[in-house]
C-alpha atoms as a PDB file:
ATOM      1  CA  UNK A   1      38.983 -12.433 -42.821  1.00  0.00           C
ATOM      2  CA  UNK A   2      37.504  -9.398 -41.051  1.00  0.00           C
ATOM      3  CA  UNK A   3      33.669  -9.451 -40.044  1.00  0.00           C
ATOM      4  CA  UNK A   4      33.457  -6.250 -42.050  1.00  0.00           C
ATOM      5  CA  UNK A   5      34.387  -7.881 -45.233  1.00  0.00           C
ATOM      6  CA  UNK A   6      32.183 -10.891 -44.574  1.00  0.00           C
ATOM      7  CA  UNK A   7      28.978  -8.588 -44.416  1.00  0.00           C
ATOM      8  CA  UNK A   8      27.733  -7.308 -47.350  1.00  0.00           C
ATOM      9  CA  UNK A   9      29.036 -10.248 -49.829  1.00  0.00           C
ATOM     10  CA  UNK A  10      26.988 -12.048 -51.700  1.00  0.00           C
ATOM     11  CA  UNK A  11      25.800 -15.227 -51.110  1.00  0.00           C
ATOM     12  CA  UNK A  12      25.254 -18.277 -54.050  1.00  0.00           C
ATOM     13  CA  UNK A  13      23.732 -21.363 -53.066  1.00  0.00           C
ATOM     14  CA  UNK A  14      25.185 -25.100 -54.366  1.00  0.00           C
ATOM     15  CA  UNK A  15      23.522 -24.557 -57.811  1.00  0.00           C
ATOM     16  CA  UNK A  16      25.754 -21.296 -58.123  1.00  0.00           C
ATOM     17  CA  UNK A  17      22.252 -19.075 -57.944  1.00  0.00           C
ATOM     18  CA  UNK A  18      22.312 -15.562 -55.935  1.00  0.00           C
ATOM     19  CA  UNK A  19      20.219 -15.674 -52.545  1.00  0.00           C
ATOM     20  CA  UNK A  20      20.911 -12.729 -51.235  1.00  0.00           C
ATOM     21  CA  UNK A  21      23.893 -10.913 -49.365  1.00  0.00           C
ATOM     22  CA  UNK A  22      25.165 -11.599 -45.887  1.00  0.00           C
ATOM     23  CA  UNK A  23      23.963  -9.372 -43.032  1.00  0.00           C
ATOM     24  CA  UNK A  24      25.098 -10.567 -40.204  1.00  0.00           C
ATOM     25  CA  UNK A  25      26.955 -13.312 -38.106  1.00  0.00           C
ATOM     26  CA  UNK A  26      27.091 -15.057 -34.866  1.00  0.00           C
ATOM     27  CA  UNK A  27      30.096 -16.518 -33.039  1.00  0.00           C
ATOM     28  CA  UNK A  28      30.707 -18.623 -30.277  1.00  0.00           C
ATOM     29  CA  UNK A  29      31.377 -16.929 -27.493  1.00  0.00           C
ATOM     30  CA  UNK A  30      34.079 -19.286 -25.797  1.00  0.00           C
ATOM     31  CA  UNK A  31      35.939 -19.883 -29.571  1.00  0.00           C
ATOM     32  CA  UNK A  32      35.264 -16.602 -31.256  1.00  0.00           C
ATOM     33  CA  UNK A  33      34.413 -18.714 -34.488  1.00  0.00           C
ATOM     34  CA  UNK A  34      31.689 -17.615 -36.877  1.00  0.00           C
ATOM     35  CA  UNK A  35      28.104 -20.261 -35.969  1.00  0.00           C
ATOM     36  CA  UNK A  36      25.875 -18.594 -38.531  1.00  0.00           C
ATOM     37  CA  UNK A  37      25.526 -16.287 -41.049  1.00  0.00           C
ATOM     38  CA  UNK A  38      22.349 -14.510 -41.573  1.00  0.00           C
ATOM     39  CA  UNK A  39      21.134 -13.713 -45.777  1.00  0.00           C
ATOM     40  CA  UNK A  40      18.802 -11.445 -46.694  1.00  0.00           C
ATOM     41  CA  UNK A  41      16.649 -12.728 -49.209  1.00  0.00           C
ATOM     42  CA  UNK A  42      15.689  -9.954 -51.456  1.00  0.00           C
ATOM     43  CA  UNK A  43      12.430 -10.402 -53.714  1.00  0.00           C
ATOM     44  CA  UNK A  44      11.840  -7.309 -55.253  1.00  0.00           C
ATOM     45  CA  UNK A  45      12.885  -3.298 -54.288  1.00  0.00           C
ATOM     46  CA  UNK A  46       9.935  -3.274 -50.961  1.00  0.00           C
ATOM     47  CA  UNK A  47      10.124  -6.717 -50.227  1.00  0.00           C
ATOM     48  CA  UNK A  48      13.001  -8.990 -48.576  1.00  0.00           C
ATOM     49  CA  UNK A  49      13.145 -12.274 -45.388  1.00  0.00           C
ATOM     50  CA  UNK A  50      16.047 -13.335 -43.548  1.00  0.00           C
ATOM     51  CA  UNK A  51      17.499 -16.768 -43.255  1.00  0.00           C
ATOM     52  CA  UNK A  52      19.791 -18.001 -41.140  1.00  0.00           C
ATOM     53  CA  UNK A  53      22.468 -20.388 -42.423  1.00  0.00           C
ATOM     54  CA  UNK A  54      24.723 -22.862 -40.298  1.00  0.00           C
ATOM     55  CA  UNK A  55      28.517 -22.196 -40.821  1.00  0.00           C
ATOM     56  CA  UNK A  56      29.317 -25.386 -41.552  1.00  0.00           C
ATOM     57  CA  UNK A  57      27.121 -24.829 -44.661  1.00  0.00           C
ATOM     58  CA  UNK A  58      29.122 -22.211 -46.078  1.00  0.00           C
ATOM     59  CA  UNK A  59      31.483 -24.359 -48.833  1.00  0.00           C
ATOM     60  CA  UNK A  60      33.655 -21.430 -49.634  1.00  0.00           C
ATOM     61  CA  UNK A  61      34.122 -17.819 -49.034  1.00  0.00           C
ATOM     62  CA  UNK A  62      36.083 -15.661 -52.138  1.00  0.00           C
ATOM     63  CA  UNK A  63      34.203 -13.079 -54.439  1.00  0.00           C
ATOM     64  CA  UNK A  64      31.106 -15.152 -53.287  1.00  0.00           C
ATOM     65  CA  UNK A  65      30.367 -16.747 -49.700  1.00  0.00           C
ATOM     66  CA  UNK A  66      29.452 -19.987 -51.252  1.00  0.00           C
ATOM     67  CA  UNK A  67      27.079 -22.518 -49.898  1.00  0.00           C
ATOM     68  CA  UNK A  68      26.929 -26.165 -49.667  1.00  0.00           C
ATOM     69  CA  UNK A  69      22.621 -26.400 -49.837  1.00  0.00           C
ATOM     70  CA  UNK A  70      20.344 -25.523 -52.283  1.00  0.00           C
ATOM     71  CA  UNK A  71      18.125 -22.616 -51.237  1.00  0.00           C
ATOM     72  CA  UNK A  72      14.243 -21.922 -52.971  1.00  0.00           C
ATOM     73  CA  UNK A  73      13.793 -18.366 -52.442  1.00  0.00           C
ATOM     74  CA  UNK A  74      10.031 -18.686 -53.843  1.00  0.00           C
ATOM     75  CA  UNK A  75       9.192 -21.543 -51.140  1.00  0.00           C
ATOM     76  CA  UNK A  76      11.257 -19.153 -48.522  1.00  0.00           C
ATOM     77  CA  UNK A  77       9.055 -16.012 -49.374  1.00  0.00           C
ATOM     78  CA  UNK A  78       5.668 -17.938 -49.627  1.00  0.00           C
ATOM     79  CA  UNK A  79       6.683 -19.408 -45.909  1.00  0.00           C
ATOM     80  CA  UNK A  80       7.056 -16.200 -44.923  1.00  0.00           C
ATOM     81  CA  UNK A  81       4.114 -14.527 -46.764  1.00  0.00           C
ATOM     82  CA  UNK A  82       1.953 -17.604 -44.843  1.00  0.00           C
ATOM     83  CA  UNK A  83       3.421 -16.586 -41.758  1.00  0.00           C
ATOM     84  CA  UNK A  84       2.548 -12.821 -42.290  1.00  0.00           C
ATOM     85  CA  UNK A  85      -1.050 -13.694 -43.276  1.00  0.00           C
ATOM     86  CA  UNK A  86      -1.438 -16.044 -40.094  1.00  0.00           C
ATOM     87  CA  UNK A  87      -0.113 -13.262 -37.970  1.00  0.00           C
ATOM     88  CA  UNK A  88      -2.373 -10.823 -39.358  1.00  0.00           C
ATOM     89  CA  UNK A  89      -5.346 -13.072 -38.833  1.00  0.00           C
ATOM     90  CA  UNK A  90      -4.523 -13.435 -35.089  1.00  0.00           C
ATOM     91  CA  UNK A  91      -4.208  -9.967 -34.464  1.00  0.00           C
ATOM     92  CA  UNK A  92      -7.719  -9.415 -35.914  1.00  0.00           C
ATOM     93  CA  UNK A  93      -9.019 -12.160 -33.665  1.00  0.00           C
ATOM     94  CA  UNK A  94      -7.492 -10.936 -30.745  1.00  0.00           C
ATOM     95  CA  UNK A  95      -9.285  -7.153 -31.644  1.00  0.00           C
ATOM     96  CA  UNK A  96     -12.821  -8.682 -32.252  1.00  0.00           C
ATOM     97  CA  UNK A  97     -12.111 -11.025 -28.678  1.00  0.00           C
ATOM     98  CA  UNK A  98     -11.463  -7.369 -27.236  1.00  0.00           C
ATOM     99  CA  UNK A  99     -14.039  -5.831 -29.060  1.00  0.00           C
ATOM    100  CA  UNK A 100     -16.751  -8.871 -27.695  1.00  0.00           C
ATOM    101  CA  UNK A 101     -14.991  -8.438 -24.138  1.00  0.00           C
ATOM    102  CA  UNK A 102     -15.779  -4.595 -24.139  1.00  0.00           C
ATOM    103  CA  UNK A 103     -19.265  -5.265 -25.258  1.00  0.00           C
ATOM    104  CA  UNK A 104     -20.150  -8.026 -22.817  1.00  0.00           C
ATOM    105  CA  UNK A 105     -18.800  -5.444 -19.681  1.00  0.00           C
ATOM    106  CA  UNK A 106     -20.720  -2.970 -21.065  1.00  0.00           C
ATOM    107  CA  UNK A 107     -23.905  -5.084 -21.107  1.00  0.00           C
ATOM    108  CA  UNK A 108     -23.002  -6.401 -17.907  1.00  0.00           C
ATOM    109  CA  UNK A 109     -22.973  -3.007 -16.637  1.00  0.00           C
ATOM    110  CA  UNK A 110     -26.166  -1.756 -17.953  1.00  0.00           C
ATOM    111  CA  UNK A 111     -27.958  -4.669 -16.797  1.00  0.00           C
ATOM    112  CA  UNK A 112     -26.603  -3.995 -13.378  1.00  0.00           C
ATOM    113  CA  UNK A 113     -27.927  -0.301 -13.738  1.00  0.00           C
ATOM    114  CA  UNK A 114     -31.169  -2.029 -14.366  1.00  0.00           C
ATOM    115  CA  UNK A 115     -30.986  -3.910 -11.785  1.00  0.00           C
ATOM    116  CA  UNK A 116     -30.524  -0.891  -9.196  1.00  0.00           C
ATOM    117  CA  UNK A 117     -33.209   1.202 -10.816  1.00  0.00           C
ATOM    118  CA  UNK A 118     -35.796  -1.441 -10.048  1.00  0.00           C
ATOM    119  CA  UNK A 119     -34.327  -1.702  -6.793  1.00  0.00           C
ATOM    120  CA  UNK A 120     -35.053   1.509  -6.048  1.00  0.00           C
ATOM    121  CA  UNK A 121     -38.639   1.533  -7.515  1.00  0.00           C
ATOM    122  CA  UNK A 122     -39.558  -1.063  -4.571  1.00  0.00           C
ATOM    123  CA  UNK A 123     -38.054   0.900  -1.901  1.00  0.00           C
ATOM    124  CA  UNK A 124     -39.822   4.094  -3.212  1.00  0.00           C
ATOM    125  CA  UNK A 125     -43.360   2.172  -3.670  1.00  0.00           C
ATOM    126  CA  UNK A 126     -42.696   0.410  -0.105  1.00  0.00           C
ATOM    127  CA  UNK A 127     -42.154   3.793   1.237  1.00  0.00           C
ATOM    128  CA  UNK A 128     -45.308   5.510  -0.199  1.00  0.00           C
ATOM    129  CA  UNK A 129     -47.902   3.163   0.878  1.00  0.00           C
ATOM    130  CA  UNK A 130     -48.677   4.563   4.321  1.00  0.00           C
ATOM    131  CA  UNK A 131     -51.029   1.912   5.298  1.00  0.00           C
ATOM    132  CA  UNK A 132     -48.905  -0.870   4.447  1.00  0.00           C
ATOM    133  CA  UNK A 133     -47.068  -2.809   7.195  1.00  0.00           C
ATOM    134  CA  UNK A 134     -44.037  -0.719   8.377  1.00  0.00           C
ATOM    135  CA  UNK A 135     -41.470  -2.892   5.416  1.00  0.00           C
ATOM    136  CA  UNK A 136     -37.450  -2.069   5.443  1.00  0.00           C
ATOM    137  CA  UNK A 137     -35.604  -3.416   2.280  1.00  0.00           C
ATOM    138  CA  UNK A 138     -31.834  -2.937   2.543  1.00  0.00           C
END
């Protein structure tokens, strides 16, 4: 069988139920032979995981690539749709951890501006008092 006739079939778990159809496959480099086979799980017309399935789980290959496990599609796209939330969540983290970084420089900064404007204050009143003792600041 020819790689191009494996992809695209469609794949049936042990209960004889459609998964999905087979995308793609890797081989062993030294041997050539097939490893895994890779199913795309489609829920709906938008919506559709992968899952990656050990050759030596495939039972049969004919109309159908037939496979020795039983597969849940609902657990597989809730695992997913968990793993997509968590991810989102993270990312928003990491924004408001950039957003609080940005803040904290910028009040780091205008303190520091602050800081030099009094600085400058004491060296100007230092300078204007004539009869005080001759005072340098640096």
């Amino acid at each position: 069988m020819k790689i191009k006739q494996l992809l695209g079939m469609l794949a049936l778990d042990a209960n004889a139920n459609e998964i999905g159809k087979i995308i793609d496959a890797d081989f062993d480099s030294e041997t050539g032979a097939i490893t895994q086979v890779v199913i795309s799980l489609k829920k709906n017309f938008l919506s559709s995981n992968q899952m990656e399935v050990d050759f030596t789980d495939v039972k049969s290959i004919g109309d159908y690539v037939l496979l020795n496990i039983e597969v849940d599609k609902e657990m597989i796209f809730e695992e997913a749709e968990k793993a997509k939330q968590a991810e989102k969540e993270a990312k928003k983290a990491e924004r408001e951890a950039e957003r609080e970084a940005k803040r904290a420089e910028r009040e780091a900064k205008h303190a520091e501006e602050e800081i030099e404007e009094e600085k400058e204050v004491v060296e100007a009143e230092v300078v204007e008092d004539e009869d005080a003792t001759d005072v340098k600041i640096d």
